[in-house]
Structures are given as structure tokens and as C-alpha cells.
Protein backbone atom coordinates (compact mmCIF):
# COMPACT_ATOMS: atom_id res chain seq x y z
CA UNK A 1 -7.88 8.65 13.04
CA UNK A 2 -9.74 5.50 14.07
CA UNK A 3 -7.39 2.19 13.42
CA UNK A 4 -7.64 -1.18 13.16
CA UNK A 5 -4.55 -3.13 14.32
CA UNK A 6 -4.10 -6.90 12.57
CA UNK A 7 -1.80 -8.72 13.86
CA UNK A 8 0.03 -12.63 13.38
CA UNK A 9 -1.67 -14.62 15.48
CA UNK A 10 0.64 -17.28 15.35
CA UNK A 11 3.85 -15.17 15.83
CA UNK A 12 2.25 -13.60 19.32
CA UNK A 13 1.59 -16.79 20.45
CA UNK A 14 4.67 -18.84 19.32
CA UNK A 15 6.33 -16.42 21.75
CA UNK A 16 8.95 -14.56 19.35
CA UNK A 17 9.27 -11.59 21.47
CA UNK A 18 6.00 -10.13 20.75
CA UNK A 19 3.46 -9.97 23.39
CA UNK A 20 0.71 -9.70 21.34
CA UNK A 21 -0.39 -6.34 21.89
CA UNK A 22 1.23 -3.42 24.57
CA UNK A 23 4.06 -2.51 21.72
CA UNK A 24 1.42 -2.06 19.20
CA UNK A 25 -0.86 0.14 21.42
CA UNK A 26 1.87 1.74 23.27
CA UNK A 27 3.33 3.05 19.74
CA UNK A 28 -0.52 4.10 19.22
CA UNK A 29 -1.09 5.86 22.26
CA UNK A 30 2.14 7.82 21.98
CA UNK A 31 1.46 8.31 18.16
CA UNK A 32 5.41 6.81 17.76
CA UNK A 33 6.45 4.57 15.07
CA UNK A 34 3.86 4.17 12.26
CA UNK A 35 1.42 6.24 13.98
CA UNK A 36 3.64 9.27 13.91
CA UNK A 37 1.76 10.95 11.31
CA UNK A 38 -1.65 10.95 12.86
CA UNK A 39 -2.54 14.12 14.70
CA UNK A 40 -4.86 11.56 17.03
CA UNK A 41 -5.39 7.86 16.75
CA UNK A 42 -8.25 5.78 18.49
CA UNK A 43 -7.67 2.00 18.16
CA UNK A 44 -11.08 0.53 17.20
CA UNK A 45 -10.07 -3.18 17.04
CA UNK A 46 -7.42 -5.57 17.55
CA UNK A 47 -7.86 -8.64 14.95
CA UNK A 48 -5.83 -11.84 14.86
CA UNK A 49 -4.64 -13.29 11.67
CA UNK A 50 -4.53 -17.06 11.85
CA UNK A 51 -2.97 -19.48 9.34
CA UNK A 52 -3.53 -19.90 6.97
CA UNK A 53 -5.47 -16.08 6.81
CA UNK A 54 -8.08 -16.91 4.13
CA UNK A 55 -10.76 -15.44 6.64
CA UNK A 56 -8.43 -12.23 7.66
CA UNK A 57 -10.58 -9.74 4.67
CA UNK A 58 -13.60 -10.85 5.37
CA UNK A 59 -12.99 -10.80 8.64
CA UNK A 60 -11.61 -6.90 8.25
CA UNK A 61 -14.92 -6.44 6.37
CA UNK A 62 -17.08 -7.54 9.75
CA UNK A 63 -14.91 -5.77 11.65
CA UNK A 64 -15.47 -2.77 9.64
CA UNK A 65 -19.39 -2.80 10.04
CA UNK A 66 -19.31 -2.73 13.28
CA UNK A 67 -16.27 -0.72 14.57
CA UNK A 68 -15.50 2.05 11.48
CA UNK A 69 -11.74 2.58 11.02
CA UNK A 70 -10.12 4.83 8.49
CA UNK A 71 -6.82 2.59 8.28
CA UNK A 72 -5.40 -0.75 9.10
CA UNK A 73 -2.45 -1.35 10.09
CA UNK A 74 -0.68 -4.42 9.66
CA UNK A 75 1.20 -5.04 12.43
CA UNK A 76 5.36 -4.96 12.84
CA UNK A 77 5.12 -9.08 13.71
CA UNK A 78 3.62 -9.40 10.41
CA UNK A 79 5.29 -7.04 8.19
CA UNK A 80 8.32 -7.69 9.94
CA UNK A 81 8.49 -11.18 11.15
CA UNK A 82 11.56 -13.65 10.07
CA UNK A 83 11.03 -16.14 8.47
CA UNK A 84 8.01 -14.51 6.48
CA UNK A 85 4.68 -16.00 6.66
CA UNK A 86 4.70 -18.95 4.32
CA UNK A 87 0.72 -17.86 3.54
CA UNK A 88 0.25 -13.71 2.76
CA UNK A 89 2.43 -11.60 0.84
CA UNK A 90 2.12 -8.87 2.92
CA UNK A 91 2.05 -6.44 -0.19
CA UNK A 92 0.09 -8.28 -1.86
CA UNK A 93 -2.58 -8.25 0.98
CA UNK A 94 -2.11 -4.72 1.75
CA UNK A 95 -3.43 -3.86 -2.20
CA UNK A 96 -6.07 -6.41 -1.77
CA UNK A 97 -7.51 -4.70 1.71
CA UNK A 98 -7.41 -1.62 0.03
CA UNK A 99 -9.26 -2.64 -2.82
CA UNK A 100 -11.91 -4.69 -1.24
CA UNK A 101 -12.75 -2.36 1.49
CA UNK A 102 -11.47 1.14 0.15
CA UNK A 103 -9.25 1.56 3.70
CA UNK A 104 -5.74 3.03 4.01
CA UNK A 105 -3.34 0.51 4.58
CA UNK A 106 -0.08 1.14 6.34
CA UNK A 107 2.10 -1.97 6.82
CA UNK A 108 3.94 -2.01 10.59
CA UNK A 109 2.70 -0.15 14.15
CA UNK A 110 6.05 -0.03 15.56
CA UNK A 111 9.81 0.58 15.98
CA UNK A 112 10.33 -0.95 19.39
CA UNK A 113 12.26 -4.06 18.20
């Protein structure tokens, strides 16, 4: 299962206990958390979303032209995060991905904490 990882830009880098990426892929390597259910997963990209995210589906769209990915995954600091991001109901976004670019959408990557 190829993957595409988005993740809160701002979160990672506001330092709120999330690295920015070795909990994600760590979950993905071991196939833990969300991943659980793949029988393999290859992470094809690792895509920022920055506020206020009005470029995050086009941006999956580029993304998707040039590295193919069967699902995104939208990340445990965005699904997750408290407070919520004032910007993206994360529901909301997850039906709109789908729509747009016909991709399974699974909303978090991890159970690490």
C-alpha cells in the first residue's frame, strides 16, 4: 500500500511534542497504529499542511502525479491535535480529498501519544 502522510505543519514546528515525522514513519514501518491493517505500506510522501491549508488538495493532487499513493493519511497531530485547527474540519477535508482525488482517506498514523 503506497501512502501519503499529511501532516500540521504548524503543530510540528510549534513544538507540541511532535517531532514532525519518526512517530508517523515508525508506526508505518512497523505497520502499528493506523497502518495496522495494511499487509505492506511504502510511504511515498511526507506533505506539510500550512495555515491556513487552502493549498493542502491541490497540493495532494501534485503530489499525486508524481508519487502515486493509494491512501492518505492525515496525520495523529492533525486529527488529534488540542485545540483543533481553527482552519480544516478534519472530516470535512477527509470527504473532500476523497472526492477530488478518488484516494482512501484514513484520519491519524499513530497511537504513540
Amino acid at each position: 500500500m503506497n501512502v501519503l502522510i499529511v501532516y500540521c505543519g504548524r503543530y510540528a514546528a510549534g513544538g507540541y511534542a511532535c517531532p514532525g515525522e519518526w512517530k508517523c514513519f515508525s508506526a508505518a514501518n512497523k505497520r502499528e497504529g493506523e497502518f495496522a491493517g495494511y499487509d505492506d505500506v511504502r510511504v511515498v510522501g511526507f506533505l506539510s499542511c500550512d495555515c491556513p491549508g487552502r493549498e493542502l488538495i491541490a497540493n495532494i493532487g501534485c503530489t499525486k502525479e508524481k508519487a502515486d499513493f493509494d491512501a492518505v493519511h492525515l496525520s495523529t497531530c492533525m486529527v488529534k491535535a488540542w485545540p483543533a485547527c481553527p482552519y480544516i474540519d478534519m472530516d470535512e477535508l477527509a470527504q473532500k480529498i476523497t472526492n477530488k482525488l478518488n484516494v482512501k482517506v484514513v484520519k491519524g498514523t499513530h497511537n504513540y501519544g
